[in-house]
N, C-alpha and C. Protein backbone atom coordinates (compact mmCIF):
# COMPACT_ATOMS: atom_id res chain seq x y z
N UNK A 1 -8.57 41.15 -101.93
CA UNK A 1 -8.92 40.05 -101.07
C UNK A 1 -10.03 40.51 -100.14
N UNK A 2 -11.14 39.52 -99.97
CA UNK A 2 -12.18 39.61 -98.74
C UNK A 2 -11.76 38.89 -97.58
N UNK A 3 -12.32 39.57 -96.77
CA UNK A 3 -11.79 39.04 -95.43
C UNK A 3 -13.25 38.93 -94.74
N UNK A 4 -13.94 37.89 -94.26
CA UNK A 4 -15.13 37.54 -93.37
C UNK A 4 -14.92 37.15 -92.27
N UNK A 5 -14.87 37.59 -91.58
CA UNK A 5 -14.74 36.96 -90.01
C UNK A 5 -16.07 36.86 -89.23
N UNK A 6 -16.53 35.37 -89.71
CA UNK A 6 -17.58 34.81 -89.13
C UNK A 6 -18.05 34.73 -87.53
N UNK A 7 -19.31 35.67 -87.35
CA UNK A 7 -19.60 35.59 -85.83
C UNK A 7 -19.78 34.21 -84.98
N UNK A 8 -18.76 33.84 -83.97
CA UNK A 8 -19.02 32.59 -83.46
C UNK A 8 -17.86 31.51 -84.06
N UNK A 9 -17.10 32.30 -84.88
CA UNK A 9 -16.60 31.17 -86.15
C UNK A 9 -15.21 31.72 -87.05
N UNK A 10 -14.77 31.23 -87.91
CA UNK A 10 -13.86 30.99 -88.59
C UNK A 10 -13.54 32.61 -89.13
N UNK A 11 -12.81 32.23 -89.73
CA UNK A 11 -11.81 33.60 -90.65
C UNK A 11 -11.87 33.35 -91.98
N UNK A 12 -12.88 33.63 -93.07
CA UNK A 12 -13.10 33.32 -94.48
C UNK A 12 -12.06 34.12 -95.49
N UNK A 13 -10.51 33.78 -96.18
CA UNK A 13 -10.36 34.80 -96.94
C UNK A 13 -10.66 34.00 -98.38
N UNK A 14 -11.36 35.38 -99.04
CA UNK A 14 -11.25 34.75 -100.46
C UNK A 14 -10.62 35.51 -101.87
N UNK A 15 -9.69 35.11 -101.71
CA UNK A 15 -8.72 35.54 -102.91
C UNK A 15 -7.94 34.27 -103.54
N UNK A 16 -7.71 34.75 -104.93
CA UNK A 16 -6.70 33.89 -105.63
C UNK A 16 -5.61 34.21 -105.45
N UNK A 17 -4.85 35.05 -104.56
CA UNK A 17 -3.23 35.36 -103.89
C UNK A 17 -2.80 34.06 -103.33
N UNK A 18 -1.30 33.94 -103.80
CA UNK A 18 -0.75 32.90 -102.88
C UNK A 18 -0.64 33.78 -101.28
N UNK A 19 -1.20 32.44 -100.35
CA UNK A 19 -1.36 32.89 -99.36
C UNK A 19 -0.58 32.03 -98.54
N UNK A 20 0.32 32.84 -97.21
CA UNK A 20 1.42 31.78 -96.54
C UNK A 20 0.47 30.71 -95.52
N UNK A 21 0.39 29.96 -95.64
CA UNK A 21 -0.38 28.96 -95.10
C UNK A 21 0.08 27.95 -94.06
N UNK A 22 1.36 27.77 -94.10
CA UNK A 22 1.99 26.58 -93.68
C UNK A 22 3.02 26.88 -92.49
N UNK A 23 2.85 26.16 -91.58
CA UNK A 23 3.93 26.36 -90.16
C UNK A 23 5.13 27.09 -91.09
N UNK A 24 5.70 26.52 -91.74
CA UNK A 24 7.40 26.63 -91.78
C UNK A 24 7.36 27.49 -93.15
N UNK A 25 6.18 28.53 -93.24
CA UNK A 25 6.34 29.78 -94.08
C UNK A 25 6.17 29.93 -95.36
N UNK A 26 6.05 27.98 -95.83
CA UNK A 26 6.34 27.99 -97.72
C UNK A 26 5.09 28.49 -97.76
N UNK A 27 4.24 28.88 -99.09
CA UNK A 27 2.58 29.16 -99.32
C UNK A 27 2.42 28.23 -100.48
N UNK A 28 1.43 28.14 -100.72
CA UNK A 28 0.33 27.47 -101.85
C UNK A 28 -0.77 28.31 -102.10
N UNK A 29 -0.89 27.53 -103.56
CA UNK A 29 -2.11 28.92 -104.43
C UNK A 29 -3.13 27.95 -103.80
N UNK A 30 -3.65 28.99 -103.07
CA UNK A 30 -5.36 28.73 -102.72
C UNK A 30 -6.48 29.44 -103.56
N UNK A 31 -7.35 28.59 -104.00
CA UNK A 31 -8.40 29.22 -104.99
C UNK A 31 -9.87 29.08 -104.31
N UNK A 32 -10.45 30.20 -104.46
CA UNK A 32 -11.84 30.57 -103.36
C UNK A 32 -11.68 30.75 -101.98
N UNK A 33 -12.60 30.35 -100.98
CA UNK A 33 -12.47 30.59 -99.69
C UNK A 33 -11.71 29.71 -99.07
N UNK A 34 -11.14 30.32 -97.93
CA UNK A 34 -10.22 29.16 -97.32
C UNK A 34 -10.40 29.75 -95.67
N UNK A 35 -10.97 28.39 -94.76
CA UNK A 35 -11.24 29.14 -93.79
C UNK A 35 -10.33 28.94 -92.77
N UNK A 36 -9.79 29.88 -91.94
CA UNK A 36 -8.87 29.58 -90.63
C UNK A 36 -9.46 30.29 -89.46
N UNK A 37 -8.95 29.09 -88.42
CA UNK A 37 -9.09 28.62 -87.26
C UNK A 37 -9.30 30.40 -86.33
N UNK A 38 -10.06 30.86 -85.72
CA UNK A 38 -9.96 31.46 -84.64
C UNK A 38 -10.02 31.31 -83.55
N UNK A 39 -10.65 29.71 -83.08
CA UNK A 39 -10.62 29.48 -81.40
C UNK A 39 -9.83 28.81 -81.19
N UNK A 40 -8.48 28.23 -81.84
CA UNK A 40 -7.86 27.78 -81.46
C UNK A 40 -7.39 26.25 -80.73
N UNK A 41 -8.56 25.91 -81.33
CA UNK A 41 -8.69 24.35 -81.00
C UNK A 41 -8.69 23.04 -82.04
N UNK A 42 -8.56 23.76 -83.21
CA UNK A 42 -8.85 23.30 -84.52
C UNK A 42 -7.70 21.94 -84.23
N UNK A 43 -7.87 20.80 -85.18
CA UNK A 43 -6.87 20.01 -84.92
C UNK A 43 -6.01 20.13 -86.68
N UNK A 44 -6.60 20.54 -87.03
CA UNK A 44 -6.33 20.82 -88.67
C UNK A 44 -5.76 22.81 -88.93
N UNK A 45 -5.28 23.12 -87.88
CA UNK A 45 -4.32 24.70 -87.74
C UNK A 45 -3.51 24.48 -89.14
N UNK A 46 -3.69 25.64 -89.65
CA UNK A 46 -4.42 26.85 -89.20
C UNK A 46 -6.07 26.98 -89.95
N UNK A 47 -6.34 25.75 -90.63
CA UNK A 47 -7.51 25.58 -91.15
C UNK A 47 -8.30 25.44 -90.24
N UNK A 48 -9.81 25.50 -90.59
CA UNK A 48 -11.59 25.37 -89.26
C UNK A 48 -11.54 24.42 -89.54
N UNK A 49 -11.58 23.42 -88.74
CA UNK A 49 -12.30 22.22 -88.67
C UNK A 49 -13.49 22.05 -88.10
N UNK A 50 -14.02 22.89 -87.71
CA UNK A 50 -15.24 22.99 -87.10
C UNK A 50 -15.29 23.27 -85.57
N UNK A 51 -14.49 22.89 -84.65
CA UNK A 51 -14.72 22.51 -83.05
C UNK A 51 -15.12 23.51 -82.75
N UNK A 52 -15.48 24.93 -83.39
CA UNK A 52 -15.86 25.91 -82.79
C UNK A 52 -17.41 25.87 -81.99
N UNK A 53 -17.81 25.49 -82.53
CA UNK A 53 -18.92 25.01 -82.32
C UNK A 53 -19.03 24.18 -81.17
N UNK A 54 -18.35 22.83 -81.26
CA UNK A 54 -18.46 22.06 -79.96
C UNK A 54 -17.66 22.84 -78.25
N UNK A 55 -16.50 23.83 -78.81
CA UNK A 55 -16.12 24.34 -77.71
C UNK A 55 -16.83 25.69 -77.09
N UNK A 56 -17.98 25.98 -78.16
CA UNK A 56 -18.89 26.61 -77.79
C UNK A 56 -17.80 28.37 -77.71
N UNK A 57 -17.22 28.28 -78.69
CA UNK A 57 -16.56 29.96 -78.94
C UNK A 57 -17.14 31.07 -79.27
N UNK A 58 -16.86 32.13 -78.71
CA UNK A 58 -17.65 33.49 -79.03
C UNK A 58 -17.03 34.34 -79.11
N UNK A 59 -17.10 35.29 -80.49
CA UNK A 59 -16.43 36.34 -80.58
C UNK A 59 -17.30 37.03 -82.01
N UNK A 60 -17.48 38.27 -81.79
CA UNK A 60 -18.01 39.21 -82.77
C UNK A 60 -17.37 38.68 -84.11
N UNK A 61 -18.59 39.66 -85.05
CA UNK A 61 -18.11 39.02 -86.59
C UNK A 61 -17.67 40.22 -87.00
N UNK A 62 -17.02 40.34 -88.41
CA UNK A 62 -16.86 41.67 -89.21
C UNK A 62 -16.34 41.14 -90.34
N UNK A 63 -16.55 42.08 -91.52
CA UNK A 63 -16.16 42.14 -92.92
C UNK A 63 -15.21 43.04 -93.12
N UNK A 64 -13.67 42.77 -94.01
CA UNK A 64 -12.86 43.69 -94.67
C UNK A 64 -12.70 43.55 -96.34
N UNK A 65 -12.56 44.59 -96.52
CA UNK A 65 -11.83 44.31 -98.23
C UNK A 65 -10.47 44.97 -97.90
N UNK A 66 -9.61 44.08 -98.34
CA UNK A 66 -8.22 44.36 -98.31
C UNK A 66 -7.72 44.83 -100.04
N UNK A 67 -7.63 45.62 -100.41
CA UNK A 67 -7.06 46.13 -101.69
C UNK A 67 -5.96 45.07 -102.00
């Protein structure tokens, strides 16, 4: 799995792993990128909906590869 953590912005992972996604723990197969929320304002949690931008959020970027 890649892990992008967009400067200013979202959390990109992209793997075909079922990934736990959902308040109450069940997961779903997500296929390609799937981006989640880091400022915390998203109205669509734990997915980006974008507001990062309008709430004007800042935080450094970085790349992982997770084996």
């Amino acid at each position: 799995m890649k892990v992008k953590i967009f400067e200013n912005g979202p959390i990109a992972l992209d793997t075909e792993d079922e990934v736990s996604v959902n308040l109450d723990g069940s997961t779903e197969k997500k296929a390609g990128p799937l981006f989640l929320c880091r400022c915390g304002q998203s109205s669509t949690k734990p997915f980006c909906d974008g507001t990062h931008r309008k709430v004007e959020f800042r935080a450094p970027g970085a790349e992982l590869d997770v084996g």
